[in-house]
PDB file of N, CA and C in Angstrom:
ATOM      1  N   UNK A   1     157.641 187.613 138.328  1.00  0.00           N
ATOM      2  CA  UNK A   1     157.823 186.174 138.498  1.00  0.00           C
ATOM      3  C   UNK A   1     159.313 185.847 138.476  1.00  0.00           C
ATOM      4  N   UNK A   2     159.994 184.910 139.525  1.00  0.00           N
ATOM      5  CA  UNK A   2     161.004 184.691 139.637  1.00  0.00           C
ATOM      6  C   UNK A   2     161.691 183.867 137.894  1.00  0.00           C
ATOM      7  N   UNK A   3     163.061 184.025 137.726  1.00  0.00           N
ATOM      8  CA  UNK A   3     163.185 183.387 136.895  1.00  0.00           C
ATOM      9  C   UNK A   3     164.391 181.541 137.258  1.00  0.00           C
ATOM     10  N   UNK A   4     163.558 181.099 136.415  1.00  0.00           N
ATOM     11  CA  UNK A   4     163.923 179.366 137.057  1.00  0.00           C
ATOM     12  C   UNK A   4     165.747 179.621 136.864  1.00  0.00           C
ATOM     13  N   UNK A   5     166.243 178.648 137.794  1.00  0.00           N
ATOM     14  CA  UNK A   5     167.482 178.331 137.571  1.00  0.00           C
ATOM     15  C   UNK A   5     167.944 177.904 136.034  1.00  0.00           C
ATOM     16  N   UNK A   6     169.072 178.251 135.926  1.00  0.00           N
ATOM     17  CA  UNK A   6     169.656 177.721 134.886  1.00  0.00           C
ATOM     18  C   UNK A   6     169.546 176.100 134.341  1.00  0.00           C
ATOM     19  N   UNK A   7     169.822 175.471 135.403  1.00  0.00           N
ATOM     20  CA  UNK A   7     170.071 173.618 135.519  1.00  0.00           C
ATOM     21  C   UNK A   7     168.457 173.501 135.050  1.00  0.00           C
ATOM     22  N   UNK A   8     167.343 174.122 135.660  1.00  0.00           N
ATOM     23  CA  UNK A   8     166.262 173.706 135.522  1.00  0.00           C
ATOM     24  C   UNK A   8     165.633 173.880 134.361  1.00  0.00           C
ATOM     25  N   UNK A   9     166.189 175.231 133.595  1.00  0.00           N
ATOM     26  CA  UNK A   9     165.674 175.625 132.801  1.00  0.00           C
ATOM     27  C   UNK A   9     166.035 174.616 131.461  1.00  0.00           C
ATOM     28  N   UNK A  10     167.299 174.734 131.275  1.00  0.00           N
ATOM     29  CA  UNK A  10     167.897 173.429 130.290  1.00  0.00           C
ATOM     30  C   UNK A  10     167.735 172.197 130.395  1.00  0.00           C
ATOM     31  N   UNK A  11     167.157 171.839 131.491  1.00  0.00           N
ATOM     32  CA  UNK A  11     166.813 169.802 131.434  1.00  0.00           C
ATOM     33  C   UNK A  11     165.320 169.943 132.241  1.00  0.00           C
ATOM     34  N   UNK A  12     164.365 170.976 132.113  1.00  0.00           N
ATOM     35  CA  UNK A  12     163.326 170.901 132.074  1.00  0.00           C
ATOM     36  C   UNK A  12     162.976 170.570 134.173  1.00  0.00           C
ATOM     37  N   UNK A  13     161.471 170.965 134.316  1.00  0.00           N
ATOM     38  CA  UNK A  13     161.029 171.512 135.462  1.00  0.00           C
ATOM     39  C   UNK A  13     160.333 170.427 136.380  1.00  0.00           C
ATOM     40  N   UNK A  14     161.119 168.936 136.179  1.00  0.00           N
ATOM     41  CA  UNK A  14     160.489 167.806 136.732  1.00  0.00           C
ATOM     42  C   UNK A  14     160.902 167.845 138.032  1.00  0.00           C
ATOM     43  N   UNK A  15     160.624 166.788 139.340  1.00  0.00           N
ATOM     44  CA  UNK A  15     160.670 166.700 140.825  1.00  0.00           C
ATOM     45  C   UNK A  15     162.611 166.512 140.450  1.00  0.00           C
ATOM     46  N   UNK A  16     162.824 165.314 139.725  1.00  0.00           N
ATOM     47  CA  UNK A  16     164.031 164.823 140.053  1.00  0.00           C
ATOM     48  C   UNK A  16     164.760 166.207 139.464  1.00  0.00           C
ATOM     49  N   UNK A  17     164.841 166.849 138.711  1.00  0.00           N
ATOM     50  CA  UNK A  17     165.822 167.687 138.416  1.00  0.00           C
ATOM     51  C   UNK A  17     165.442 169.096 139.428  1.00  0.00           C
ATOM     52  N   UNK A  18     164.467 169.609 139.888  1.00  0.00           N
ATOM     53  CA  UNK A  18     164.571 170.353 141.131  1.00  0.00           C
ATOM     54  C   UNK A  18     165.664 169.773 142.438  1.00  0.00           C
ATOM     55  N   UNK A  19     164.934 168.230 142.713  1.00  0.00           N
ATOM     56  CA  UNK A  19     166.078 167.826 143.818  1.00  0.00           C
ATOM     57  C   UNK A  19     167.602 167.778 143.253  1.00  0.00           C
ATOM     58  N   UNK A  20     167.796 167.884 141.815  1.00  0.00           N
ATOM     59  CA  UNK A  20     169.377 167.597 141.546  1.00  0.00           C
ATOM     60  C   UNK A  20     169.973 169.089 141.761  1.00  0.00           C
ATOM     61  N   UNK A  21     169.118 169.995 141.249  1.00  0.00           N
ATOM     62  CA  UNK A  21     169.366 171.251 141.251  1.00  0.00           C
ATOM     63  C   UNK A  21     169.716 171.766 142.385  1.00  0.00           C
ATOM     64  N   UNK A  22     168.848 171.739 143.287  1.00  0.00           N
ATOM     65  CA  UNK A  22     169.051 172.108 145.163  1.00  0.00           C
ATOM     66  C   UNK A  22     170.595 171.079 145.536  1.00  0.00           C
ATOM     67  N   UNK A  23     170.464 170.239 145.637  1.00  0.00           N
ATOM     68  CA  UNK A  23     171.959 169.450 146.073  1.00  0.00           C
ATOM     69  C   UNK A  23     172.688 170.041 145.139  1.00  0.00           C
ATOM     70  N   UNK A  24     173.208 170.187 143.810  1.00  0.00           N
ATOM     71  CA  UNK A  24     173.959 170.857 143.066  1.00  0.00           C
ATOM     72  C   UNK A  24     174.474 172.338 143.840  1.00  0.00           C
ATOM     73  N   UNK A  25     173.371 172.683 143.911  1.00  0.00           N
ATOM     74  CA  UNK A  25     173.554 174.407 144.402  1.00  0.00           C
ATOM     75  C   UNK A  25     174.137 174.506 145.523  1.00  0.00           C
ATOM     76  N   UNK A  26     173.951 173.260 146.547  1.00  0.00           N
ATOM     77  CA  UNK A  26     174.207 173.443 147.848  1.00  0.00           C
ATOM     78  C   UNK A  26     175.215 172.387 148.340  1.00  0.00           C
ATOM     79  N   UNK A  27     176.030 171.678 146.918  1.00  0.00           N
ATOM     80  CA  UNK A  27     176.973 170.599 147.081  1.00  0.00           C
ATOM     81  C   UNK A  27     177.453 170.172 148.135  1.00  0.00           C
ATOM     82  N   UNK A  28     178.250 171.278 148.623  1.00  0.00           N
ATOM     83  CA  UNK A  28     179.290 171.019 149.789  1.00  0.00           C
ATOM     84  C   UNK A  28     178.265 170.616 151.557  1.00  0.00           C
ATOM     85  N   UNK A  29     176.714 170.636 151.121  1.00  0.00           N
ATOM     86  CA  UNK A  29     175.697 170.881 152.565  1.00  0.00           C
ATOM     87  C   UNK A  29     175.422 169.769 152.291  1.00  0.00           C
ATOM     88  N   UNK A  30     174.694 169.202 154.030  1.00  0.00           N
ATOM     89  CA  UNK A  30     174.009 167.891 153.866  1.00  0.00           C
ATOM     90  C   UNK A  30     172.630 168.108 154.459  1.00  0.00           C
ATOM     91  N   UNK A  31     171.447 167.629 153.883  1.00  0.00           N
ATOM     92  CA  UNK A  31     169.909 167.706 154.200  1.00  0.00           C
ATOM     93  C   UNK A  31     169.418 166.857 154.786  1.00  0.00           C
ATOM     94  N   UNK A  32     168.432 167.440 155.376  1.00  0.00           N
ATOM     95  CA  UNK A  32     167.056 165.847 155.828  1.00  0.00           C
ATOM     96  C   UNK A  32     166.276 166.093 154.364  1.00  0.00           C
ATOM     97  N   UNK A  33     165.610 165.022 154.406  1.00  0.00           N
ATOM     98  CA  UNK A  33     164.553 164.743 153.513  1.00  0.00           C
ATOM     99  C   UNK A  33     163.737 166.000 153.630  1.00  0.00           C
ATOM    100  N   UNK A  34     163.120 166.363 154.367  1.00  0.00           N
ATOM    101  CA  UNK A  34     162.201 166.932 154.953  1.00  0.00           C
ATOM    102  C   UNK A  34     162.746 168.696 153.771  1.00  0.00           C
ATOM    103  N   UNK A  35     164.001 168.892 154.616  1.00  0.00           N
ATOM    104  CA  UNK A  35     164.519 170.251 153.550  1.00  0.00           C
ATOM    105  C   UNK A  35     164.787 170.354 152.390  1.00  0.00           C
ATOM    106  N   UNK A  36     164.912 168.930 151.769  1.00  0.00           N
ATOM    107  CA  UNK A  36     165.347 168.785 150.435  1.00  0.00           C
ATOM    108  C   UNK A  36     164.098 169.098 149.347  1.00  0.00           C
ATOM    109  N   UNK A  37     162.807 168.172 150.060  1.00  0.00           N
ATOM    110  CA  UNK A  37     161.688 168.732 149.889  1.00  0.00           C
ATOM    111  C   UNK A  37     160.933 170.305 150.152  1.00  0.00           C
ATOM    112  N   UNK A  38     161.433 170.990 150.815  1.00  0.00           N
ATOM    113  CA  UNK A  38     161.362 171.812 151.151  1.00  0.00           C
ATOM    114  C   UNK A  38     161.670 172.847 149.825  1.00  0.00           C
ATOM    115  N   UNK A  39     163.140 173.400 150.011  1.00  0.00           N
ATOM    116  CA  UNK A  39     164.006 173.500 148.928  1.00  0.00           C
ATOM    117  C   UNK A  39     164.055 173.447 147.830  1.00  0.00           C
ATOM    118  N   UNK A  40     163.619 172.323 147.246  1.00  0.00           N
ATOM    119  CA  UNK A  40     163.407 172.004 145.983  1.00  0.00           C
ATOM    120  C   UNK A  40     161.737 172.289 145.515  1.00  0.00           C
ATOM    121  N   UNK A  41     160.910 172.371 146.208  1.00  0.00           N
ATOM    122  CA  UNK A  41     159.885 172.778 145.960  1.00  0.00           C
ATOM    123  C   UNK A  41     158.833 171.569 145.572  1.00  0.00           C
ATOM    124  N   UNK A  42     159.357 170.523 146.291  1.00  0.00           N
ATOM    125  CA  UNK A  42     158.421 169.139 145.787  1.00  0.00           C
ATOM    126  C   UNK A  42     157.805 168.493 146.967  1.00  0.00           C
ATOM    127  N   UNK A  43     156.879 168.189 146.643  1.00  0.00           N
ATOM    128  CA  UNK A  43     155.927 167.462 148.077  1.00  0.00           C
ATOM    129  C   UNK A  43     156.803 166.595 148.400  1.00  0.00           C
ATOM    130  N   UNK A  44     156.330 166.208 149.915  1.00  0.00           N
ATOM    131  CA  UNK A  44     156.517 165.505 150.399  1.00  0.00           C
ATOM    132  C   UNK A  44     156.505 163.704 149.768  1.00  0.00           C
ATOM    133  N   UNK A  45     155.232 163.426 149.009  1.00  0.00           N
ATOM    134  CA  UNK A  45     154.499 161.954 148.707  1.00  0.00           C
ATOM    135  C   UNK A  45     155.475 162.086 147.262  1.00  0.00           C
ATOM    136  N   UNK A  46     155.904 162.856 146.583  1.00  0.00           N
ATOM    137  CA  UNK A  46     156.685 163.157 145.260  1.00  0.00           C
ATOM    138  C   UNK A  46     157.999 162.683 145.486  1.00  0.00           C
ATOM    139  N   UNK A  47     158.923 163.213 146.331  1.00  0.00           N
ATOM    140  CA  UNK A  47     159.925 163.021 147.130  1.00  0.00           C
ATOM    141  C   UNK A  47     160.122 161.923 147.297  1.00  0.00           C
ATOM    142  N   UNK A  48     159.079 161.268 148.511  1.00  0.00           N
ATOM    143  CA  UNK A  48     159.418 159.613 148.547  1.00  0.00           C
ATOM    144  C   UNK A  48     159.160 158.638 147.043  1.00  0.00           C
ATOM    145  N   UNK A  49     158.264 159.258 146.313  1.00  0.00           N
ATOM    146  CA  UNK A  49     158.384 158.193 145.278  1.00  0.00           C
ATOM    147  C   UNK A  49     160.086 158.574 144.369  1.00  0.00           C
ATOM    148  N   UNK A  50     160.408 159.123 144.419  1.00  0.00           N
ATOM    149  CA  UNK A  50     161.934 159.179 143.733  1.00  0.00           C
ATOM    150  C   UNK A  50     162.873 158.962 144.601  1.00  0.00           C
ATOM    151  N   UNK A  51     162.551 159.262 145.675  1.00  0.00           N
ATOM    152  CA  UNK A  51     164.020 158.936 146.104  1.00  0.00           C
ATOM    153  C   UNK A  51     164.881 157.742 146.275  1.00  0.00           C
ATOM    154  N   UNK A  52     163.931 156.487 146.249  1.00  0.00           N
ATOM    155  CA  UNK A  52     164.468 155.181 146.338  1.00  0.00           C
ATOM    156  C   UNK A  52     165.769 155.185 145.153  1.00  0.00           C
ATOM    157  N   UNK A  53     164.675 155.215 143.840  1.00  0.00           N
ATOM    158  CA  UNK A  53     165.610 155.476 142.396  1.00  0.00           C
ATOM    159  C   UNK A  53     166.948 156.586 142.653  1.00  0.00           C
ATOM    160  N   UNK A  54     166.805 157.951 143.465  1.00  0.00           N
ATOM    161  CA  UNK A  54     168.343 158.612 143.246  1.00  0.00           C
ATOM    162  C   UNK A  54     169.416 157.630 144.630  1.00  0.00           C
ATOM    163  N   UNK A  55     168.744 157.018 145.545  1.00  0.00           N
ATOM    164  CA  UNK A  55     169.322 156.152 146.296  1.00  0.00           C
ATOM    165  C   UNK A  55     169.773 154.984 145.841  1.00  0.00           C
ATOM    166  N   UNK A  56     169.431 154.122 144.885  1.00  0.00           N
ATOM    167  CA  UNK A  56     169.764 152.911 144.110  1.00  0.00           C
ATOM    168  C   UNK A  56     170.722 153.583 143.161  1.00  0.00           C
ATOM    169  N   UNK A  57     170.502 154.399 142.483  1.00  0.00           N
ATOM    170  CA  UNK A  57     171.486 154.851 141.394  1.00  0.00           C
ATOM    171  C   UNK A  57     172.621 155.661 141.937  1.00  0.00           C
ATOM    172  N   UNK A  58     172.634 155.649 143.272  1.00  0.00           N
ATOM    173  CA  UNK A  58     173.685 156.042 144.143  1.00  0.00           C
ATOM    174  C   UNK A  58     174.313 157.621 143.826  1.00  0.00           C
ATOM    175  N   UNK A  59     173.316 158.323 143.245  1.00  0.00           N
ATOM    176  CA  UNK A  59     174.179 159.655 143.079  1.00  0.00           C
ATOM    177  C   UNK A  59     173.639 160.543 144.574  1.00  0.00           C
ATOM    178  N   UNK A  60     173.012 159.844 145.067  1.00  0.00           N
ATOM    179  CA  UNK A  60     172.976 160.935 146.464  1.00  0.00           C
ATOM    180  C   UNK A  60     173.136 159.763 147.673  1.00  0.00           C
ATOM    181  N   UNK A  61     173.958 160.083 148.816  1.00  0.00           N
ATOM    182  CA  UNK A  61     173.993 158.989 149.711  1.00  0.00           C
ATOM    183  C   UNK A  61     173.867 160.184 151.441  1.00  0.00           C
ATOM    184  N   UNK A  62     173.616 158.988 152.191  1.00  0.00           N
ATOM    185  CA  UNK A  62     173.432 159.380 153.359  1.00  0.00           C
ATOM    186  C   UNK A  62     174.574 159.546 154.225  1.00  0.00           C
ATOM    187  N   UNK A  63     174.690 161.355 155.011  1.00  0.00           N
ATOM    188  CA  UNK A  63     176.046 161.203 155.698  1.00  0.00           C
ATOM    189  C   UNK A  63     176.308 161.360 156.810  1.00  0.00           C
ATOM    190  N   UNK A  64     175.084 161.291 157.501  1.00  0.00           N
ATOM    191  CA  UNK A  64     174.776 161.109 158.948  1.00  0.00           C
ATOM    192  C   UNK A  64     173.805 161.280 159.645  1.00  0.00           C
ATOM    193  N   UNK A  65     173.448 160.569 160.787  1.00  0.00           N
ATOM    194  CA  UNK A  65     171.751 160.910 161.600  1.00  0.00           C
ATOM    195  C   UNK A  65     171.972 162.009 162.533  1.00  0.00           C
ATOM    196  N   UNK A  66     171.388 162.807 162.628  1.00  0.00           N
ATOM    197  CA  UNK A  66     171.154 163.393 164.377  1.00  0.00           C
ATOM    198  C   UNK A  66     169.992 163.003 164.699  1.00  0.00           C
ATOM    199  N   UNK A  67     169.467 162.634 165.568  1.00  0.00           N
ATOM    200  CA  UNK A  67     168.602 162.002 166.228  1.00  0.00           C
ATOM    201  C   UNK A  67     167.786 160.942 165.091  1.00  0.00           C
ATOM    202  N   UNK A  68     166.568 161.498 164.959  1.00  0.00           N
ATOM    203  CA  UNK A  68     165.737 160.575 163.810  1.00  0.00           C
ATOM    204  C   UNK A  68     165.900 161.211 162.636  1.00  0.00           C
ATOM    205  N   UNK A  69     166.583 162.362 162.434  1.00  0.00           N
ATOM    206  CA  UNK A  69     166.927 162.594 161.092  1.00  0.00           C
ATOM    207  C   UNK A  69     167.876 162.346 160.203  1.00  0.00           C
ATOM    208  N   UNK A  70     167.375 161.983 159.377  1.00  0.00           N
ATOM    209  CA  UNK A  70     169.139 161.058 158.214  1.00  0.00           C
ATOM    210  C   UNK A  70     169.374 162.672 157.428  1.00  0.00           C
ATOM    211  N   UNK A  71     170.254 162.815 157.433  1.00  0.00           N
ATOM    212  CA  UNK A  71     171.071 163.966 156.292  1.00  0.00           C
ATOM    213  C   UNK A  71     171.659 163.296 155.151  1.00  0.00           C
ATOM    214  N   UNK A  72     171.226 163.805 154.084  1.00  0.00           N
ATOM    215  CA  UNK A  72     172.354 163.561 152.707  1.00  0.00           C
ATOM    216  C   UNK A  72     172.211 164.069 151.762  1.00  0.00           C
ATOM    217  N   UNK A  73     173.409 163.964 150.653  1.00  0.00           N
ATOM    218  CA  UNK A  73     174.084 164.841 149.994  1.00  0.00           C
ATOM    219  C   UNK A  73     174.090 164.146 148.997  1.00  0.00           C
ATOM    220  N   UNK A  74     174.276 164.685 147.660  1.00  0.00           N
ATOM    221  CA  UNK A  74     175.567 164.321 146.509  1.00  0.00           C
ATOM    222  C   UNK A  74     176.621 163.522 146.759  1.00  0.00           C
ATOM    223  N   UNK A  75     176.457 162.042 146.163  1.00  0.00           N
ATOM    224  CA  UNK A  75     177.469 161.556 146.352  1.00  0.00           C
ATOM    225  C   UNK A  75     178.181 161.593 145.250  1.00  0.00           C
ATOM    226  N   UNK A  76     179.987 162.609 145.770  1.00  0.00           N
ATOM    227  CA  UNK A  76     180.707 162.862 145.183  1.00  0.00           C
ATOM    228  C   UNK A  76     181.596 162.130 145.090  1.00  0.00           C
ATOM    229  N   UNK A  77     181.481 160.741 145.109  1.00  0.00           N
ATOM    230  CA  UNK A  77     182.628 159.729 144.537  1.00  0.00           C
ATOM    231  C   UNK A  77     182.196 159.476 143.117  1.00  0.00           C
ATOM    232  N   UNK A  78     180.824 159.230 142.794  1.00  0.00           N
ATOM    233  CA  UNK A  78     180.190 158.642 141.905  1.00  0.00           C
ATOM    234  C   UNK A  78     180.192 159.748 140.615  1.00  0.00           C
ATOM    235  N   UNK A  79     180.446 159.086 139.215  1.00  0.00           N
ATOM    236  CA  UNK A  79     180.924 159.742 138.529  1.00  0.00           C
ATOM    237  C   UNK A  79     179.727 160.134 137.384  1.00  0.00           C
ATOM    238  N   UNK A  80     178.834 159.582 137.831  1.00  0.00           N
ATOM    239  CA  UNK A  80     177.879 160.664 136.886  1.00  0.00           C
ATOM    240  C   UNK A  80     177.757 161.769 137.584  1.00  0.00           C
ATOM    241  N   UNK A  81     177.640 162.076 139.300  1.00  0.00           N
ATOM    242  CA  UNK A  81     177.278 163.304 139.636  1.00  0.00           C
ATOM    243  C   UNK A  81     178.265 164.131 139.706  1.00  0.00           C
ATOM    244  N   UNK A  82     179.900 163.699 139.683  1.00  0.00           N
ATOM    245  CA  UNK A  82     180.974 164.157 138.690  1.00  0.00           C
ATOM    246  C   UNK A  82     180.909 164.861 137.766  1.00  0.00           C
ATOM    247  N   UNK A  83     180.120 164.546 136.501  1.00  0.00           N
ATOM    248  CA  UNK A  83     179.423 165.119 135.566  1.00  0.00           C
ATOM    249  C   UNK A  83     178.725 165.675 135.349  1.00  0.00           C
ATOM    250  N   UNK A  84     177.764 165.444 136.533  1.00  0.00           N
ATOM    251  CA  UNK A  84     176.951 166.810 136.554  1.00  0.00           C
ATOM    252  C   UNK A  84     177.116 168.243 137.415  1.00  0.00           C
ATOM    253  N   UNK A  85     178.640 167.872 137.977  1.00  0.00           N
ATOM    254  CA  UNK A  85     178.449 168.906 138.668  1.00  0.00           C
ATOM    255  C   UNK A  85     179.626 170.149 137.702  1.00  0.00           C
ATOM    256  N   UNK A  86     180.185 169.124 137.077  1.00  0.00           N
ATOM    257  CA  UNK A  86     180.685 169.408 135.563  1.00  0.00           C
ATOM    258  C   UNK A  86     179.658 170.430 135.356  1.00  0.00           C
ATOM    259  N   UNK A  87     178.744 169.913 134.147  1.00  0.00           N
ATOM    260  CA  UNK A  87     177.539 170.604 133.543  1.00  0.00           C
ATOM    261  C   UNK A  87     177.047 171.866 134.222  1.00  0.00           C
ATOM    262  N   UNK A  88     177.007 171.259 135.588  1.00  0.00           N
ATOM    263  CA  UNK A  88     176.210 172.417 136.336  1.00  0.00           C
ATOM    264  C   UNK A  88     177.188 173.895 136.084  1.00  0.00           C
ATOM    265  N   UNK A  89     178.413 173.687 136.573  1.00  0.00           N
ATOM    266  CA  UNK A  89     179.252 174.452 136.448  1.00  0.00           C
ATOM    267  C   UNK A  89     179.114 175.445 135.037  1.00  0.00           C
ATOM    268  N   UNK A  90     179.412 174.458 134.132  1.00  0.00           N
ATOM    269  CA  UNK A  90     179.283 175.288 132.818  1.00  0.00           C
ATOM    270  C   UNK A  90     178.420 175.939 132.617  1.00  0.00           C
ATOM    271  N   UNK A  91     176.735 175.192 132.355  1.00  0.00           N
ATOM    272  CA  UNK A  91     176.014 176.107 132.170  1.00  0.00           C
ATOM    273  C   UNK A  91     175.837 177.226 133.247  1.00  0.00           C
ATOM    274  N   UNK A  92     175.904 177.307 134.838  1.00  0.00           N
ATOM    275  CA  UNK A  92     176.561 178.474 135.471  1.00  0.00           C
ATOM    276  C   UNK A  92     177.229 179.243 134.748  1.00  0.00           C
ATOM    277  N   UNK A  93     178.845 179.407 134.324  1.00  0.00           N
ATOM    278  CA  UNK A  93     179.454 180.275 133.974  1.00  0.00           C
ATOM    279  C   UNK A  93     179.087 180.611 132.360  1.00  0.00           C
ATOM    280  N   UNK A  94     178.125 179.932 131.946  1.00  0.00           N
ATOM    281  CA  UNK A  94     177.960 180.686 130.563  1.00  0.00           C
ATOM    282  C   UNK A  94     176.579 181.250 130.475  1.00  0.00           C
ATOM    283  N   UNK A  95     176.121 181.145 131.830  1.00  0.00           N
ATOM    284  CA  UNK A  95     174.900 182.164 131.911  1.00  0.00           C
ATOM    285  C   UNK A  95     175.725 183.247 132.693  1.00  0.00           C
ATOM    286  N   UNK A  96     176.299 183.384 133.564  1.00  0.00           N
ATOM    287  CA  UNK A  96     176.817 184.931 134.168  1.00  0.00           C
ATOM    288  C   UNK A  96     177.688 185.395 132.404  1.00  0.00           C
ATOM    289  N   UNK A  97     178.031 185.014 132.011  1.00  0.00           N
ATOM    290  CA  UNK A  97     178.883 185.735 130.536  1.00  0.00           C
ATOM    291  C   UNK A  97     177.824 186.306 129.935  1.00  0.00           C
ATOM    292  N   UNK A  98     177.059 185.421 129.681  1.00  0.00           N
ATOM    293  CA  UNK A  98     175.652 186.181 128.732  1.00  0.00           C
ATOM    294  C   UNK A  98     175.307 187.119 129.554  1.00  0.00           C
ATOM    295  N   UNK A  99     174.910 187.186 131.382  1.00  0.00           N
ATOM    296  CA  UNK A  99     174.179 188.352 131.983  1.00  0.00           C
ATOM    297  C   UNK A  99     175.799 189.427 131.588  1.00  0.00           C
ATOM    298  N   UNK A 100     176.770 189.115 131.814  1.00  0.00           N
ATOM    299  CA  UNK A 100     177.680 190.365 132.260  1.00  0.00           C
ATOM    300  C   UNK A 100     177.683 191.160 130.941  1.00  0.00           C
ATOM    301  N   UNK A 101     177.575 190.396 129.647  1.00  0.00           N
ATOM    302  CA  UNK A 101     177.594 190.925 128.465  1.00  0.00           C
ATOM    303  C   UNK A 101     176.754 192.093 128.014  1.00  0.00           C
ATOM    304  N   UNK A 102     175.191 191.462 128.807  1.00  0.00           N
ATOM    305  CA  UNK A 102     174.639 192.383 128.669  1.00  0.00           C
ATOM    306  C   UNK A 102     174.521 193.709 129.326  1.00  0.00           C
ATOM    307  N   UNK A 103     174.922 193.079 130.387  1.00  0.00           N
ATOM    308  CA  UNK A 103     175.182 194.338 131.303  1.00  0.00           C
ATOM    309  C   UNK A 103     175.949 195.340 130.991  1.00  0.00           C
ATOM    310  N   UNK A 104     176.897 194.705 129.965  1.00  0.00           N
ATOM    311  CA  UNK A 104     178.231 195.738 129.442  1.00  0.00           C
ATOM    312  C   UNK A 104     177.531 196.209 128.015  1.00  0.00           C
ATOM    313  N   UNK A 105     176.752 196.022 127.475  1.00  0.00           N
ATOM    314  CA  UNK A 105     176.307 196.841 126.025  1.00  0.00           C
ATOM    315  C   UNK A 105     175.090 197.687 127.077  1.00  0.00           C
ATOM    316  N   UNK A 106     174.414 197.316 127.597  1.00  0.00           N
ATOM    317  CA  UNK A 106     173.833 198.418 128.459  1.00  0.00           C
ATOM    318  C   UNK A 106     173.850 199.672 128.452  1.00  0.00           C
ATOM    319  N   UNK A 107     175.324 199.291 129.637  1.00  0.00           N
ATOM    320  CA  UNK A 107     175.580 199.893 130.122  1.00  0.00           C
ATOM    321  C   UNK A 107     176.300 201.320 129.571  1.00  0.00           C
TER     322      UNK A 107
END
């Protein structure tokens, strides 16, 4: 069995923190709905009920259409997702320390 991400594992295995997790991971990319759901591993009918709320609370915004599809991302002006990409970071690098550690008494 795969083991959950870090982000997920520490703030628990709900829709909204899968979708924060996938945009986190993939910061610098922009999605359709459609992949974000995808990606993150959350239905479709799940998806639309949150997304209004991460759209009002403005930590993810839209950054362009190609045809009928809207793409968007992390919006990185806004300073809670500032913070979380903070967090994300950390707990990242203090899970590779714990894997390399072990890897080095191992080894």
């Amino acid at each position: 069995m795969e083991e959950k991400p870090i982000f997920i594992r520490t703030f628990g295995d709900s829709p909204v923190i899968r979708i924060l997790n996938t945009l986190l991971t993939g910061r610098e990319l922009d999605y359709s709905m459609s992949d974000i759901a995808r990606v993150s591993n959350v239905s479709w009918s799940t998806l639309n009920r949150v997304w209004d709320g991460l759209i009002k609370s403005e930590l993810i915004k839209q950054t362009r259409q190609i045809g009928k599809a809207k793409l968007f991302m992390l919006n990185m002006d806004n300073l809670v997702v500032k913070n979380l990409i903070k967090m994300y970071d950390v707990l990242l690098m203090n899970e590779i320390e714990k894997v390399s550690k072990r890897i080095v008494v191992k080894g």
